[in-house]
Protein backbone atom coordinates (compact mmCIF):
# COMPACT_ATOMS: atom_id res chain seq x y z
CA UNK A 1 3.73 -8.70 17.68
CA UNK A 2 2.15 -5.92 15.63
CA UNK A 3 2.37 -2.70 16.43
CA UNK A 4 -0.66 -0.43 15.46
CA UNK A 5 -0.42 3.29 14.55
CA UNK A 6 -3.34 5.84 14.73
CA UNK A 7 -4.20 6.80 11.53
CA UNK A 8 -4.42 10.55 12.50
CA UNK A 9 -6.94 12.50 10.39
CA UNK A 10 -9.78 15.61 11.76
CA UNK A 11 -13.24 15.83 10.34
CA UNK A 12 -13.24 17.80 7.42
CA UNK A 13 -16.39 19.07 4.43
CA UNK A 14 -16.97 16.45 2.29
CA UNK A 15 -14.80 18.55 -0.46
CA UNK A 16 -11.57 19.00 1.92
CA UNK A 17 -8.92 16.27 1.01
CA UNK A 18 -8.00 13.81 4.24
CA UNK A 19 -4.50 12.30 4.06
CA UNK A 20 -3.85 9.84 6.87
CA UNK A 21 -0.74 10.33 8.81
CA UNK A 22 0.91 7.38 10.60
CA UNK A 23 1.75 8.33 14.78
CA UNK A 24 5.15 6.06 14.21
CA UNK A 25 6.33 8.71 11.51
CA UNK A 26 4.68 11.54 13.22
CA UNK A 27 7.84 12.43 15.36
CA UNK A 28 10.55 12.91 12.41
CA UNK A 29 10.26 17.13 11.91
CA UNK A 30 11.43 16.74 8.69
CA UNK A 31 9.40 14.10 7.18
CA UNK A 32 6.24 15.12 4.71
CA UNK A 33 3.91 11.66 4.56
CA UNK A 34 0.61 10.54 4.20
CA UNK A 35 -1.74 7.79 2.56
CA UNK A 36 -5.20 9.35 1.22
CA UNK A 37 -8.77 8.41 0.96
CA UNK A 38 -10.99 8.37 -1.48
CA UNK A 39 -12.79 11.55 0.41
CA UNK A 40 -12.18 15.07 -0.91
CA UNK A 41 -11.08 15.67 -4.46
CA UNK A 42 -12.48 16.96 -8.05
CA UNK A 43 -13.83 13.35 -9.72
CA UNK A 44 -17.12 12.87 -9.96
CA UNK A 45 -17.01 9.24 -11.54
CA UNK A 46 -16.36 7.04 -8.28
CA UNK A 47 -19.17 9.36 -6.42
CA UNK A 48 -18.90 13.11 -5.50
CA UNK A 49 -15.87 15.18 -4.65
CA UNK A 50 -14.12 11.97 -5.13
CA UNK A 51 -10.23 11.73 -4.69
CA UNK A 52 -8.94 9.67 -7.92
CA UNK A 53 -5.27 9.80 -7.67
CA UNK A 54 -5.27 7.31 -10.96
CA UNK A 55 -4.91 7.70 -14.82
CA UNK A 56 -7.92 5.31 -14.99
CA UNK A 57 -10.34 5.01 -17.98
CA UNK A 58 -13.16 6.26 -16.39
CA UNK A 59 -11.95 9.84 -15.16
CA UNK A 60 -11.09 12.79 -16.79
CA UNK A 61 -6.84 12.61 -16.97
CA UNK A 62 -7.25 16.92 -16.48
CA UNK A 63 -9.40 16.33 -13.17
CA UNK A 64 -7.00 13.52 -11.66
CA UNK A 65 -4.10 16.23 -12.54
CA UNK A 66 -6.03 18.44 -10.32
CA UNK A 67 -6.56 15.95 -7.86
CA UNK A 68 -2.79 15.36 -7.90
CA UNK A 69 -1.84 18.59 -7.27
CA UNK A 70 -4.54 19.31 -4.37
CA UNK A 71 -3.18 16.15 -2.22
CA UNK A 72 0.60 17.37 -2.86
CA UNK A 73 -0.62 20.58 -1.09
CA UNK A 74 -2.90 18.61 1.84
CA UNK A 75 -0.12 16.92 2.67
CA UNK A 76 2.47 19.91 3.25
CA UNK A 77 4.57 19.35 0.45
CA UNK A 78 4.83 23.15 -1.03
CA UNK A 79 7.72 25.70 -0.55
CA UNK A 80 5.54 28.45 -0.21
CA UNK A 81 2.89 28.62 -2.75
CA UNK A 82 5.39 26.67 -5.01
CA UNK A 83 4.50 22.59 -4.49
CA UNK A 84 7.15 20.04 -5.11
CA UNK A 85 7.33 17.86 -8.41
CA UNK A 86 5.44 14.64 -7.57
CA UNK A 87 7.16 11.28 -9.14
CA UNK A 88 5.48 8.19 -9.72
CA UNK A 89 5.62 4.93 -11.58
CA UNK A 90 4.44 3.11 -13.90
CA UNK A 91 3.74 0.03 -11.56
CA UNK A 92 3.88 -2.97 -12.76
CA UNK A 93 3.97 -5.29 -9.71
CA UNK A 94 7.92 -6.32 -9.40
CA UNK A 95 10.82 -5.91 -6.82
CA UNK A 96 12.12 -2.65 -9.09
CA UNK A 97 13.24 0.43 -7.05
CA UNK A 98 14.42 3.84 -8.43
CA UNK A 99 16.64 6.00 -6.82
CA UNK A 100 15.49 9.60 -6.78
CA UNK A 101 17.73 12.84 -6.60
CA UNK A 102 15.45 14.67 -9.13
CA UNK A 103 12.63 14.54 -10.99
CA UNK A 104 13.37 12.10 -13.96
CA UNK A 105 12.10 12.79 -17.42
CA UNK A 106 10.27 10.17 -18.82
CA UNK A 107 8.31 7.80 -16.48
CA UNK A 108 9.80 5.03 -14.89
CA UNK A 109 8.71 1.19 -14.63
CA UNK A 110 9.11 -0.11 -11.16
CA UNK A 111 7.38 -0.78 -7.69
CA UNK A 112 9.50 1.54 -5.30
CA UNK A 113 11.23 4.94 -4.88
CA UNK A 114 13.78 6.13 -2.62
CA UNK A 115 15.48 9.59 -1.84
CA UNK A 116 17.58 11.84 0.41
CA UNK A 117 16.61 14.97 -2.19
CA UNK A 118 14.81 17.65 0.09
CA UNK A 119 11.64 19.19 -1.82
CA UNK A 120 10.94 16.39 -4.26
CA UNK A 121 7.07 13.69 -3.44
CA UNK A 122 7.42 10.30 -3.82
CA UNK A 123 4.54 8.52 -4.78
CA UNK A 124 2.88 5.13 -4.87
CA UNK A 125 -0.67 4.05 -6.23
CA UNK A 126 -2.76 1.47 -4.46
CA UNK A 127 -6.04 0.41 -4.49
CA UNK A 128 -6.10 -2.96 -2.05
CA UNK A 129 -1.88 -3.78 -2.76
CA UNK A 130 -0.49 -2.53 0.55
CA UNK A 131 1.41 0.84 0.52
CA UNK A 132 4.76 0.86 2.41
CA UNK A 133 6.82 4.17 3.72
CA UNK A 134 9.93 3.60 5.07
CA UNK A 135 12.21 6.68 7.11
CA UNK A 136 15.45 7.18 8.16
CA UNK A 137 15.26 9.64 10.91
CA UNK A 138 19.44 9.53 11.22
CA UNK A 139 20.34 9.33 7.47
CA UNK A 140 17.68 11.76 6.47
CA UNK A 141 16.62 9.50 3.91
CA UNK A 142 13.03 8.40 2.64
CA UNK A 143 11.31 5.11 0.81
CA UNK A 144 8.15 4.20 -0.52
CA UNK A 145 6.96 0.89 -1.73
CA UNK A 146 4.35 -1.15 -3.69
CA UNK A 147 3.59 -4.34 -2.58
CA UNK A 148 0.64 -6.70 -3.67
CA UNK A 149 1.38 -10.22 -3.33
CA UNK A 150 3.28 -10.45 -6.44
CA UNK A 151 5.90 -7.75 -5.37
CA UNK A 152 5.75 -8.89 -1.83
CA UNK A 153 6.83 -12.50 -3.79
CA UNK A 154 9.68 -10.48 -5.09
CA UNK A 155 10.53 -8.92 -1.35
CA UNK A 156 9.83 -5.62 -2.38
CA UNK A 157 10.24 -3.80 1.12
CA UNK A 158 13.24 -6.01 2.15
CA UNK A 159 14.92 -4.96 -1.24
CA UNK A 160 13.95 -1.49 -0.49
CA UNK A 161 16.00 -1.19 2.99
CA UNK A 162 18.78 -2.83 1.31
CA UNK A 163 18.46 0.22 -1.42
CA UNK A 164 18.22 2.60 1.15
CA UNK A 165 21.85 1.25 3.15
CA UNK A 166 23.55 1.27 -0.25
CA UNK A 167 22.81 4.74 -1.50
CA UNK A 168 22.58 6.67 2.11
CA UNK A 169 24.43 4.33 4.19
CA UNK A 170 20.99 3.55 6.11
CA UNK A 171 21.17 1.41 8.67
CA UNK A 172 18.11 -0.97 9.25
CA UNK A 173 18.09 -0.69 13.29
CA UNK A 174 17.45 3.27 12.69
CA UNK A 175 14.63 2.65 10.11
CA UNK A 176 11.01 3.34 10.93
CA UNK A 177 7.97 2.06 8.16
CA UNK A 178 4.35 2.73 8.13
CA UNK A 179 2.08 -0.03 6.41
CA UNK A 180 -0.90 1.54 4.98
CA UNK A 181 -3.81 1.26 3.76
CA UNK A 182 -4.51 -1.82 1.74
CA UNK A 183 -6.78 -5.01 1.80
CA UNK A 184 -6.75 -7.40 4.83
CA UNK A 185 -6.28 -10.85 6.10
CA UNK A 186 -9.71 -10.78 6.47
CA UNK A 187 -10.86 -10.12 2.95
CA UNK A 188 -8.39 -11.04 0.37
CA UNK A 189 -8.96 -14.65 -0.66
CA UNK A 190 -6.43 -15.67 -2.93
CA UNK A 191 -6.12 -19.50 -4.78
CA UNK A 192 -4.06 -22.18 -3.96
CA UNK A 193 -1.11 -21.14 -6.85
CA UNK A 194 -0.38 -18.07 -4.22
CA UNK A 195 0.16 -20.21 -1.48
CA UNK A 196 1.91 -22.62 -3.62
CA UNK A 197 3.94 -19.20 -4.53
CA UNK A 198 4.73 -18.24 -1.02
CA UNK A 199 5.73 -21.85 0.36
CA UNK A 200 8.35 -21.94 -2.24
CA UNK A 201 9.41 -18.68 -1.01
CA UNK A 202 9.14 -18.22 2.88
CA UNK A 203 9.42 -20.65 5.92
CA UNK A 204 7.08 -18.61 7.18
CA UNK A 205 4.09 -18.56 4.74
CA UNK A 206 2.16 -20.87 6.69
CA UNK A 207 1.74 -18.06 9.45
CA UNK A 208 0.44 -15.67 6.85
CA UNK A 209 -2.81 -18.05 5.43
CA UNK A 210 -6.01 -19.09 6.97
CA UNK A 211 -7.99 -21.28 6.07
CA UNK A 212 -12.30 -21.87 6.07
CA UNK A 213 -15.04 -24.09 4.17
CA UNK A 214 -17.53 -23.61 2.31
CA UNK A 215 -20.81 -23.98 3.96
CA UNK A 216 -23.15 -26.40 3.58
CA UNK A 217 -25.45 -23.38 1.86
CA UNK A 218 -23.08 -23.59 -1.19
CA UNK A 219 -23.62 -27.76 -1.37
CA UNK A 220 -27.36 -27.48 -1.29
CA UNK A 221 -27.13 -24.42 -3.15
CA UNK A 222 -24.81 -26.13 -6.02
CA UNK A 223 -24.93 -29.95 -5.90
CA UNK A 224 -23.13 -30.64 -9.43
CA UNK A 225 -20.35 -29.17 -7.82
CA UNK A 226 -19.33 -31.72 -4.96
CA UNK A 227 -20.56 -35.20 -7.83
CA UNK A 228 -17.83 -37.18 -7.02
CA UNK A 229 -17.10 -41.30 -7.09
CA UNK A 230 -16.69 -41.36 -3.32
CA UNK A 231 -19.41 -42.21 -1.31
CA UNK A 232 -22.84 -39.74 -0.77
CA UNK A 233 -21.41 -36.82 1.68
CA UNK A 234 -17.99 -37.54 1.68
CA UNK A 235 -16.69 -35.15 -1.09
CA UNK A 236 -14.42 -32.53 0.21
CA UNK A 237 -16.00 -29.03 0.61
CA UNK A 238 -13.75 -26.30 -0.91
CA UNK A 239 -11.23 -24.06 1.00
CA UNK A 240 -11.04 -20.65 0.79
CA UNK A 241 -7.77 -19.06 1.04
CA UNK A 242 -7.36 -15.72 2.64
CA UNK A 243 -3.75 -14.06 2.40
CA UNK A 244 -2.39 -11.55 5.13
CA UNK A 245 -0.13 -9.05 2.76
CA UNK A 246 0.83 -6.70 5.70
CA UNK A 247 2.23 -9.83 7.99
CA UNK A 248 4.02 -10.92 5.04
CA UNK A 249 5.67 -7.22 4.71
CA UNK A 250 6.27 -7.35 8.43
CA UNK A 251 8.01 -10.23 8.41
CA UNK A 252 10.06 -8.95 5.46
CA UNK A 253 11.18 -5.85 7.53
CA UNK A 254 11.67 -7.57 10.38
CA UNK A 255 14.09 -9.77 8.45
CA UNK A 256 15.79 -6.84 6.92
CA UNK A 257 16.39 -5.91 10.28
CA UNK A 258 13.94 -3.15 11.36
CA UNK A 259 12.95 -3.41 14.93
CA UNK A 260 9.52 -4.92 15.40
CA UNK A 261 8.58 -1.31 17.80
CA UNK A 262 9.63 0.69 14.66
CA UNK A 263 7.20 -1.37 12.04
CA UNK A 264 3.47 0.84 12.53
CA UNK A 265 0.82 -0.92 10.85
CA UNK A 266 -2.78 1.34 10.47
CA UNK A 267 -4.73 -1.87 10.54
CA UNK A 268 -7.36 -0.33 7.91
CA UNK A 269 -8.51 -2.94 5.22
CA UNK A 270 -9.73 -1.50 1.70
CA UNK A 271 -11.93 -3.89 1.14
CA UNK A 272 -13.80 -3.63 4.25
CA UNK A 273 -13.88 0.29 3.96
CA UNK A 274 -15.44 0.99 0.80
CA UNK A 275 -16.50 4.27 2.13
CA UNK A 276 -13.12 5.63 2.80
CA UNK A 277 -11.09 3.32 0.12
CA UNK A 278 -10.68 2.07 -3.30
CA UNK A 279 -10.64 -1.46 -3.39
CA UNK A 280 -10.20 -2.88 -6.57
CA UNK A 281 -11.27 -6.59 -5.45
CA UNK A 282 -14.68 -5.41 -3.38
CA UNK A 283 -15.49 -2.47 -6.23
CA UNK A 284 -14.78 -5.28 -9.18
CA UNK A 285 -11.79 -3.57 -10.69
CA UNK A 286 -14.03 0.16 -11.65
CA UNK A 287 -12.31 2.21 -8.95
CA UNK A 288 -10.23 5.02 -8.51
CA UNK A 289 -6.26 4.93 -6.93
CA UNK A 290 -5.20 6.00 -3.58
CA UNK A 291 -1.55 7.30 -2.84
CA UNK A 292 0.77 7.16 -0.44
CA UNK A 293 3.43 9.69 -0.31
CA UNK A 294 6.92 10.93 1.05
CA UNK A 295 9.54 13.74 1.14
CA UNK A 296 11.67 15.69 2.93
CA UNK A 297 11.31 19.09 3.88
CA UNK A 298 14.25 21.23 2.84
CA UNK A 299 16.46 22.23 5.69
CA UNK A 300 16.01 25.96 6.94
């Protein structure tokens, strides 16, 4: 059973910055989080006072430095007027995790960070892969994860609470994750290779695929496509394949031992919400890059 979190934001002026905070994480006093929209911000290329959190082509790399820095701030992560050194990756879709204790200095290649380092953001781009933040409440220890379906392939988030239990000793029963942001069950058609991918993979992948047809629009529409040898009307119509990435990272926490009332999904699907999100399917791969982020507040 899924269990849904509030995505906990207040109306703000179109230029303020929202970062979405997840009601499951909500309790931990020391934990800095949040996953941001595309709302607030400096770009101007992806529509006005637009949040690009990316080093894409299109935007100015000076404005999404500025951008940077005002969602570091939005989401508490300062000592004073002094904000904390935000890492990120260079993502390149894999089960790769970096342990953190301080701000390395070249950047690293990898899908996932972890730390127990007070005053230091961890940070993960997304724009339709699912964004994953995992907290140890006990431990005092923090995780964040990239997972599209490649690095979800790769068990990304159950290699991340294996990380966290061999550098802080984390146990999986006192773990708590927030899935964010990313693109749903209900948009993200994938072909049959993926499926091919995840059978080979999980006992479970058949839970995590649904199936429709094509209408019979698309035959009337494009009769070459169904000329067969078989009889007139008996060629199969094609399947579409929709993928659900956040049960599939559910399923992987779950079996890395998280308890299913500590897993809080947001339920909020990129590709439906093109006016809060980047979606790099719906958007045709011109779009800007969400974050999702995590620290620890120094100890006072």
């Amino acid at each position: 059973m899924k269990t849904q979190s509030k995505a906990k934001s207040r109306k703000k002026p179109q230029t303020e910055i929202d970062v979405l905070h997840s009601d499951g994480l909500a309790t931990i006093s020391w934990l800095v989080h949040g996953f941001s929209t595309r709302m607030g911000g400096f770009s101007k290329v992806y529509g006005g006072n637009a949040l690009n959190l990316g080093f894409t082509p299109q935007d100015l790399r000076t404005t999404v430095e500025r951008n940077r820095r005002a969602l570091t701030a939005a989401a508490g992560a300062n000592n004073g007027r002094a904000i904390w050194p935000m890492i990120t990756l260079r993502q390149i879709h894999s089960g790769l995790i970096h342990h953190i204790s301080e701000a390395p200095k070249e950047l690293l290649a990898g899908d996932g960070l972890v730390t127990c380092t007070p005053g230091i953001l961890l940070a993960i781009q997304t724009a339709d892969c699912l964004p994953i933040i995992v907290a140890d409440p006990v431990r005092g220890a923090v995780g964040v994860f990239h997972a599209g379906w490649r690095g979800t392939i790769t068990r990304i988030v159950e290699k991340g609470v294996g990380e966290m239990q061999r550098w802080f000793g984390s146990r999986p029963g006192d773990l708590k994750a927030a899935i964010g942001p990313g693109i749903g069950g209900c948009c993200y058609q994938v072909g049959p290779e993926v499926r091919s991918a995840f059978d080979s993979q999980f006992n479970y992948a058949s839970a995590l695929f649904r199936e429709t047809k094509e209408t019979k629009e698309i035959r009337e529409r494009y009769p070459l496509l169904f000329m067969t040898a078989r009889a007139p009307g008996h060629s199969e119509l094609p399947k579409k394949i929709f993928l659900d990435l956040a049960e599939a990272n559910r399923r992987q926490l779950l079996d890395a031992g998280v308890a299913a009332e500590s897993i809080f999904d947001l339920g909020l699907c990129s590709s439906c919400r093109v006016d809060l999100f980047y979606s790099h399917r719906a958007e045709k791969g011109v779009t800007g890059r969400m974050m999702a982020v995590v620290g620890i507040r120094r100890a006072t």
